[in-house]
N, C-alpha and C. Protein backbone atom coordinates (compact mmCIF):
# COMPACT_ATOMS: atom_id res chain seq x y z
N UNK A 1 32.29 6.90 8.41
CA UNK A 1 31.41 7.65 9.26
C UNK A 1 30.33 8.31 8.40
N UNK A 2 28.85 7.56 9.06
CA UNK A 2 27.64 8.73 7.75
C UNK A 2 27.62 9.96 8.54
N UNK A 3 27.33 10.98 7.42
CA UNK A 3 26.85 11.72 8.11
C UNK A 3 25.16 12.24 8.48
N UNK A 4 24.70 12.49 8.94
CA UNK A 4 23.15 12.92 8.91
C UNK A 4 22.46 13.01 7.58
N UNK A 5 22.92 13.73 6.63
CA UNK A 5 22.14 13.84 5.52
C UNK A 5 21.64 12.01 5.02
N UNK A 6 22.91 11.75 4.59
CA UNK A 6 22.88 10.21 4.59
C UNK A 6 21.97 8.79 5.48
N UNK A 7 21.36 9.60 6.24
CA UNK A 7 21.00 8.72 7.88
C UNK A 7 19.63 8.45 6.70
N UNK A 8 19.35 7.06 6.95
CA UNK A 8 17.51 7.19 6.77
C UNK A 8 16.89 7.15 8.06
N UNK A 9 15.48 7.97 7.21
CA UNK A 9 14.47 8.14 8.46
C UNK A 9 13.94 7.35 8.96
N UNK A 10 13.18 6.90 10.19
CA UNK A 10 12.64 5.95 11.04
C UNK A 10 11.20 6.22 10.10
N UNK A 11 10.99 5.05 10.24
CA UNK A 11 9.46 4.26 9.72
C UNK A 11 8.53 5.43 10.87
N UNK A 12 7.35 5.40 9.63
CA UNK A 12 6.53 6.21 10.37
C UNK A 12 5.52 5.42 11.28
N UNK A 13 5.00 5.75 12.33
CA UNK A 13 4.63 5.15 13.52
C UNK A 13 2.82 5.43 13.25
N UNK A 14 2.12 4.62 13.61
CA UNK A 14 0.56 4.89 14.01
C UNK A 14 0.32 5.94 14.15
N UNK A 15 0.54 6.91 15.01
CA UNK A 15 0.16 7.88 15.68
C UNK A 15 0.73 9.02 14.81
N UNK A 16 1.59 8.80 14.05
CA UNK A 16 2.32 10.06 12.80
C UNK A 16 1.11 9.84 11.85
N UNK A 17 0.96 8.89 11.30
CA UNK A 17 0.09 8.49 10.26
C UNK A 17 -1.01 9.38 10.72
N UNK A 18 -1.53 8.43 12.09
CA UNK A 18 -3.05 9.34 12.31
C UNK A 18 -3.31 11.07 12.50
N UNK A 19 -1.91 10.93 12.80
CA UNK A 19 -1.75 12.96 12.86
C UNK A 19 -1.80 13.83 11.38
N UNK A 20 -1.07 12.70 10.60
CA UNK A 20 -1.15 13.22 9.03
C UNK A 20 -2.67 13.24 8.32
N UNK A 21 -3.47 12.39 8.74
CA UNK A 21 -4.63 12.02 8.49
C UNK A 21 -5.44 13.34 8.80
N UNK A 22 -5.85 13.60 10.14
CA UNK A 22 -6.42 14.55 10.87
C UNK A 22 -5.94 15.78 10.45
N UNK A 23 -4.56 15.88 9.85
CA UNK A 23 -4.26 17.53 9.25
C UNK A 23 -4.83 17.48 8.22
N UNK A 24 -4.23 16.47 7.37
CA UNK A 24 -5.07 16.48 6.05
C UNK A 24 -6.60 16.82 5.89
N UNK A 25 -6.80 16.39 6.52
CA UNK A 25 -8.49 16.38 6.79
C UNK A 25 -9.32 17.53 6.87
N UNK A 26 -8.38 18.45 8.10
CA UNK A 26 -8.32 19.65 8.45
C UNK A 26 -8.04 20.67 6.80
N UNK A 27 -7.21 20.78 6.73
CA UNK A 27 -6.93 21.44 5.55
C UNK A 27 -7.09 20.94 4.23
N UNK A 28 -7.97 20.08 3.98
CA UNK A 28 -8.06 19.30 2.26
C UNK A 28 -8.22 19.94 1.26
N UNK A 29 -9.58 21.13 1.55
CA UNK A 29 -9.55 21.60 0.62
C UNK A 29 -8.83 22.65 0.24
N UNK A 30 -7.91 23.27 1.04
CA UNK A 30 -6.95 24.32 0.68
C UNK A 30 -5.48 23.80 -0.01
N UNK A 31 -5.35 22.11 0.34
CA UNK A 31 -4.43 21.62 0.14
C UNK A 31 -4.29 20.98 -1.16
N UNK A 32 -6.13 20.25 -1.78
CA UNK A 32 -5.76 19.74 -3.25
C UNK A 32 -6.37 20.65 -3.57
N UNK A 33 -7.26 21.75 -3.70
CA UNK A 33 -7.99 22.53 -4.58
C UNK A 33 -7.28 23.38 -5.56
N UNK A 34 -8.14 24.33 -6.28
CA UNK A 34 -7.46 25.04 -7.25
C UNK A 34 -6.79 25.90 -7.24
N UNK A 35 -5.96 26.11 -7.63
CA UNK A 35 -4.72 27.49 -7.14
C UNK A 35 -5.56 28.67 -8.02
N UNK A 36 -5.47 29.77 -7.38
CA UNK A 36 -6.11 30.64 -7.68
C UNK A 36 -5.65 32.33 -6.82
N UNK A 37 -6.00 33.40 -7.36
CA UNK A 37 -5.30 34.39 -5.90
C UNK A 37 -5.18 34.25 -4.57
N UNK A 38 -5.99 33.49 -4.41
CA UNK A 38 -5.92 32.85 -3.28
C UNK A 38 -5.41 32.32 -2.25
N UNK A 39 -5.04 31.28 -3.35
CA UNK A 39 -4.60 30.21 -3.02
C UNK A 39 -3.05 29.61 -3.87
N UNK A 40 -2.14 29.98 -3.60
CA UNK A 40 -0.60 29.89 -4.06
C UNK A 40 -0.16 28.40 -3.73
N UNK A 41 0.70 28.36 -4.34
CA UNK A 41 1.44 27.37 -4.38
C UNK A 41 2.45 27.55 -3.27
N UNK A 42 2.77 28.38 -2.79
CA UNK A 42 3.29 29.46 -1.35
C UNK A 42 1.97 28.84 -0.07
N UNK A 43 1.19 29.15 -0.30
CA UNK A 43 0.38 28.58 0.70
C UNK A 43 0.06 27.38 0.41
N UNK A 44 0.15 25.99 -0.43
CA UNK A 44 0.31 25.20 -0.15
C UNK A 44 1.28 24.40 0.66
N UNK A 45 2.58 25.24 -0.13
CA UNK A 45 4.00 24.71 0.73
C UNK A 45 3.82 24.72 2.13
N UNK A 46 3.59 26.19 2.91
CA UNK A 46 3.48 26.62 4.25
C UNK A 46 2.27 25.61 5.10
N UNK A 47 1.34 25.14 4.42
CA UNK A 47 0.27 24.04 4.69
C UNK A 47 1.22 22.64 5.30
N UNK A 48 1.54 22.38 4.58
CA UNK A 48 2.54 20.94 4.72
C UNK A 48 3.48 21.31 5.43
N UNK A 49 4.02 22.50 5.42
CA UNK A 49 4.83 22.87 6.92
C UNK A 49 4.21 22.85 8.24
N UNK A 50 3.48 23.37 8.04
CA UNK A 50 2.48 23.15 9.24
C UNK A 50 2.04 22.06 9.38
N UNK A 51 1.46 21.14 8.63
CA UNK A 51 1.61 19.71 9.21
C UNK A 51 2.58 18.60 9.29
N UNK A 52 3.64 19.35 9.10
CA UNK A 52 4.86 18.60 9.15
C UNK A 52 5.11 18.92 10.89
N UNK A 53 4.95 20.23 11.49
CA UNK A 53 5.00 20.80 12.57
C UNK A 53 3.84 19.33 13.48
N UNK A 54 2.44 19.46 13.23
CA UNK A 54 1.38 18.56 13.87
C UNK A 54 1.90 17.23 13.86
N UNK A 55 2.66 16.77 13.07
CA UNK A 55 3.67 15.25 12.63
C UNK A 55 4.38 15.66 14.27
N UNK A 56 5.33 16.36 13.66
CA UNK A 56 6.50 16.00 14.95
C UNK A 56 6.23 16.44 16.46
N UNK A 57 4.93 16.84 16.06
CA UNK A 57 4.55 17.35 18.19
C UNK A 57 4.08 15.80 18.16
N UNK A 58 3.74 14.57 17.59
CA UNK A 58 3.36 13.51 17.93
C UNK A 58 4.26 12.43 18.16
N UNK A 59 5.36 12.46 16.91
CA UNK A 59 6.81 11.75 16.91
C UNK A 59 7.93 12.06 17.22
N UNK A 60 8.94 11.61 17.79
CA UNK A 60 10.08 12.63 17.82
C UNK A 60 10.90 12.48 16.61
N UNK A 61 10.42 12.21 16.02
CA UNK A 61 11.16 12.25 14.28
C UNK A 61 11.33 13.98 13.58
N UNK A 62 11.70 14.24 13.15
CA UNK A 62 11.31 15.60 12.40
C UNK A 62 11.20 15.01 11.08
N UNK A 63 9.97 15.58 10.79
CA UNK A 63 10.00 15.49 9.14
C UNK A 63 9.44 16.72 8.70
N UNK A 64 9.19 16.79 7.54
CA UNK A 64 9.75 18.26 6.58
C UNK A 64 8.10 17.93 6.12
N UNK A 65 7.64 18.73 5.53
CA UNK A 65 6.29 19.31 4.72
C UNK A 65 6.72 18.21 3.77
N UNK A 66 7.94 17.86 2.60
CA UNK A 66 7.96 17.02 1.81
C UNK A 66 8.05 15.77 1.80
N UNK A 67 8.35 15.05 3.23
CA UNK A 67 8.19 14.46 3.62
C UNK A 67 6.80 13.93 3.91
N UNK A 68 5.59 14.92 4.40
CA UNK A 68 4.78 14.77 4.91
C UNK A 68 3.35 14.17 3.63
N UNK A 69 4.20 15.39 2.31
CA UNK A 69 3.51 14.78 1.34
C UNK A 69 3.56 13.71 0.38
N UNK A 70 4.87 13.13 0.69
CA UNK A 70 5.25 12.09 -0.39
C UNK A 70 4.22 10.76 0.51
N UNK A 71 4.81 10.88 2.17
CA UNK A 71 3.79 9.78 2.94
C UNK A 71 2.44 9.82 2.26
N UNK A 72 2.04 10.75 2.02
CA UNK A 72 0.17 10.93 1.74
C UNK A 72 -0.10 10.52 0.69
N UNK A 73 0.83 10.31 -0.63
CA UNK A 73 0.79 9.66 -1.61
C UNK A 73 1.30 8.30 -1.65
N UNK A 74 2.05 8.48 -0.98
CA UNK A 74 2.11 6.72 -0.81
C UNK A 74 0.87 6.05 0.04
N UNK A 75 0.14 6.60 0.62
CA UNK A 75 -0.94 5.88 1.04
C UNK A 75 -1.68 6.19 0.46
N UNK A 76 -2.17 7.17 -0.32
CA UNK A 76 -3.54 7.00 -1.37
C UNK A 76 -2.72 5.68 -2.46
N UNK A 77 -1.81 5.68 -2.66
CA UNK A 77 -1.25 4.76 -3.87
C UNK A 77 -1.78 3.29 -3.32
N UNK A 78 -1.29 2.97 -2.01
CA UNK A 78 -1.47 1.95 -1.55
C UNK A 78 -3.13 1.34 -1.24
N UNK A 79 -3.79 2.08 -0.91
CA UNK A 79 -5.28 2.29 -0.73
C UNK A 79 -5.59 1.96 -2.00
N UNK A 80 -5.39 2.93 -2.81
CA UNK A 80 -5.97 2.75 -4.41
C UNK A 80 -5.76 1.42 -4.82
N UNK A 81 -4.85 1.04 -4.41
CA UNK A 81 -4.24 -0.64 -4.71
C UNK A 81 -5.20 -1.80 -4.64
N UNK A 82 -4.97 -1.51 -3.31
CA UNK A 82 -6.29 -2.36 -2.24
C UNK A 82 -7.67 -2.49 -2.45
N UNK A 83 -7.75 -1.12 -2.99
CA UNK A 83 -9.17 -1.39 -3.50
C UNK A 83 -9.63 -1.81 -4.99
N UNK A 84 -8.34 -1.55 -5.56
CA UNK A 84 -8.88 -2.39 -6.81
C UNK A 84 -8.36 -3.74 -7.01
N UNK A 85 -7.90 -4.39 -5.97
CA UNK A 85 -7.76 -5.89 -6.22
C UNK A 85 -8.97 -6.46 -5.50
N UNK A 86 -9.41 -5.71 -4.37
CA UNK A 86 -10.70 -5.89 -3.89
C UNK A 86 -11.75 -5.82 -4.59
N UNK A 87 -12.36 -4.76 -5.71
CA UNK A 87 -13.25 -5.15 -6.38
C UNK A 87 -12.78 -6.29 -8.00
N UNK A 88 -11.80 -6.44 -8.49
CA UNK A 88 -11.46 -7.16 -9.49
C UNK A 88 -11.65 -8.40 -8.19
N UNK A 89 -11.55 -9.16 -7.27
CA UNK A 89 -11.76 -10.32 -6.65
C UNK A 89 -13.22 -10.43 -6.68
N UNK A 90 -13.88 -9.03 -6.19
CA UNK A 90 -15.32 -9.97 -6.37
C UNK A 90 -15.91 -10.11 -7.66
N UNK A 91 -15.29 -9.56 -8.91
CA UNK A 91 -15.55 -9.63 -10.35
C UNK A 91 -15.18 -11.09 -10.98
N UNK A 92 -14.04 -11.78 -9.99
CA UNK A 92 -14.16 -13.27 -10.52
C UNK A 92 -14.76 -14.46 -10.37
N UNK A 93 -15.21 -15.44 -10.89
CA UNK A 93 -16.09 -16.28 -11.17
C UNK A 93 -15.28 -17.43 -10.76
N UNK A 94 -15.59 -18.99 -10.48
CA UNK A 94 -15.52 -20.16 -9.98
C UNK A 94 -15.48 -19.77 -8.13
N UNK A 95 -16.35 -19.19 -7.66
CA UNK A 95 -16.58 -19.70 -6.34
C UNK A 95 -14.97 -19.77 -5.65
N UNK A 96 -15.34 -20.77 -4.29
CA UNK A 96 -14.55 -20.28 -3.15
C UNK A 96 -14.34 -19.41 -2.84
N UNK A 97 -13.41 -19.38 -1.40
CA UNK A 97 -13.32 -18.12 -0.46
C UNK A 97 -12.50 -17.14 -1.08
N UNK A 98 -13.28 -16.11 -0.83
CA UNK A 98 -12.65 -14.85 -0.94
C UNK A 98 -11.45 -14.06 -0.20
N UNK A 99 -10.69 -13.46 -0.83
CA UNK A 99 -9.16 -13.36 -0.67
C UNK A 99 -9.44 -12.28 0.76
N UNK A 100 -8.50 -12.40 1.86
CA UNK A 100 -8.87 -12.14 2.98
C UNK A 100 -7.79 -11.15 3.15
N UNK A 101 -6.72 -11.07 2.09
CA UNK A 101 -5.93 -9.85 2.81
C UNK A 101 -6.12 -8.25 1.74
N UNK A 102 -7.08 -8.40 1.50
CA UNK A 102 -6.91 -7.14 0.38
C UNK A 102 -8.11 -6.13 1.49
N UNK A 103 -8.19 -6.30 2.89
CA UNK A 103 -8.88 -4.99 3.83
C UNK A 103 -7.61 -4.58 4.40
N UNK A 104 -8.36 -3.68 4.28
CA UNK A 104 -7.61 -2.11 4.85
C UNK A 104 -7.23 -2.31 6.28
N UNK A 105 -6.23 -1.27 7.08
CA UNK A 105 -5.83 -1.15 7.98
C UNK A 105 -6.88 -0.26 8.87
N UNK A 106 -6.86 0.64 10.21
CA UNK A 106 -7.71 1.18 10.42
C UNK A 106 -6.71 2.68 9.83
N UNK A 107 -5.83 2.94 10.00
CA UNK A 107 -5.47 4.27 9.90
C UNK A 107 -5.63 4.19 7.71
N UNK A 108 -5.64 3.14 7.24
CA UNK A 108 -5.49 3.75 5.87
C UNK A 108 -7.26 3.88 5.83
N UNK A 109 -8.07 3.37 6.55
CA UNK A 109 -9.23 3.47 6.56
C UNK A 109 -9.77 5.23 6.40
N UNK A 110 -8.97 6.07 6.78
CA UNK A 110 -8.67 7.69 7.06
C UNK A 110 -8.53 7.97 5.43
N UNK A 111 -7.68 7.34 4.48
CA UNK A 111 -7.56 8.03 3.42
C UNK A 111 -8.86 7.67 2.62
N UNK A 112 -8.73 8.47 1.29
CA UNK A 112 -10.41 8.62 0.84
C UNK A 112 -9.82 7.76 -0.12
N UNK A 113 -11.13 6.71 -0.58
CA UNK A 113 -10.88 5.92 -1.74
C UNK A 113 -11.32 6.56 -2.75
N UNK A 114 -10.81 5.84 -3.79
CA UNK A 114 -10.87 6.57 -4.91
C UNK A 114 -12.03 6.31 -5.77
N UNK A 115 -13.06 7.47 -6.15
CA UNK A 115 -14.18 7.32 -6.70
C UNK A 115 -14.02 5.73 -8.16
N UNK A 116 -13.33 6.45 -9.24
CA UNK A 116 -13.33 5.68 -9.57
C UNK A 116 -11.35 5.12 -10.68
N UNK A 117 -11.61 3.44 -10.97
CA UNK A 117 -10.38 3.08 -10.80
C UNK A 117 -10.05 2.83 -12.48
């Protein structure tokens, strides 16, 4: 018999993603900027609680603030990916078609690419 701790979580859904997106968005710069009196590492935590809160009014999943941030790095990771096999493809030489699965989704379309790789 598992118990709960043990359970894995359900795959995150479109509409979690796009909710994570839109918080993020909302709060970016309080969320990567510089810690300062301001701005605590206390009020970062409580940030990601709160959009852990905007997550689950969309899913009926509960997920946790740490949850909310490991997702957000796994999609800048994945993005970052994408885009640099995308520009190393158009950096190679002998012709033919160009590789058709290295575009983006529309919701990773939301995360910011990365200036530079």
């Amino acid at each position: 018999m598992e118990s709960e701790k043990n359970q894995r979580a359900k795959n995150w859904s479109d509409g979690e993603i796009a909710a994570l997106a839109g918080a993020i968005e909302k709060h970016n710069t309080s969320l990567f900027g510089r810690f300062s009196q301001n701005l605590t590492s206390k009020d970062k935590s409580s940030l990601w609680k709160m959009i852990a809160e905007e997550v689950n009014a969309v899913g009926g999943w509960s997920r946790k603030g740490e949850d909310c941030q490991r997702k957000w790095t796994d999609l800048k990771s994945v993005v970052k990916k994408k885009e640099q096999k995308r520009r190393l493809s158009m950096q190679r030489t002998g012709g033919g078609p160009a590789e058709t699965d290295i575009s983006l989704k529309p919701i990773q379309e939301k995360v910011p690419k990365p200036i530079s790789l």
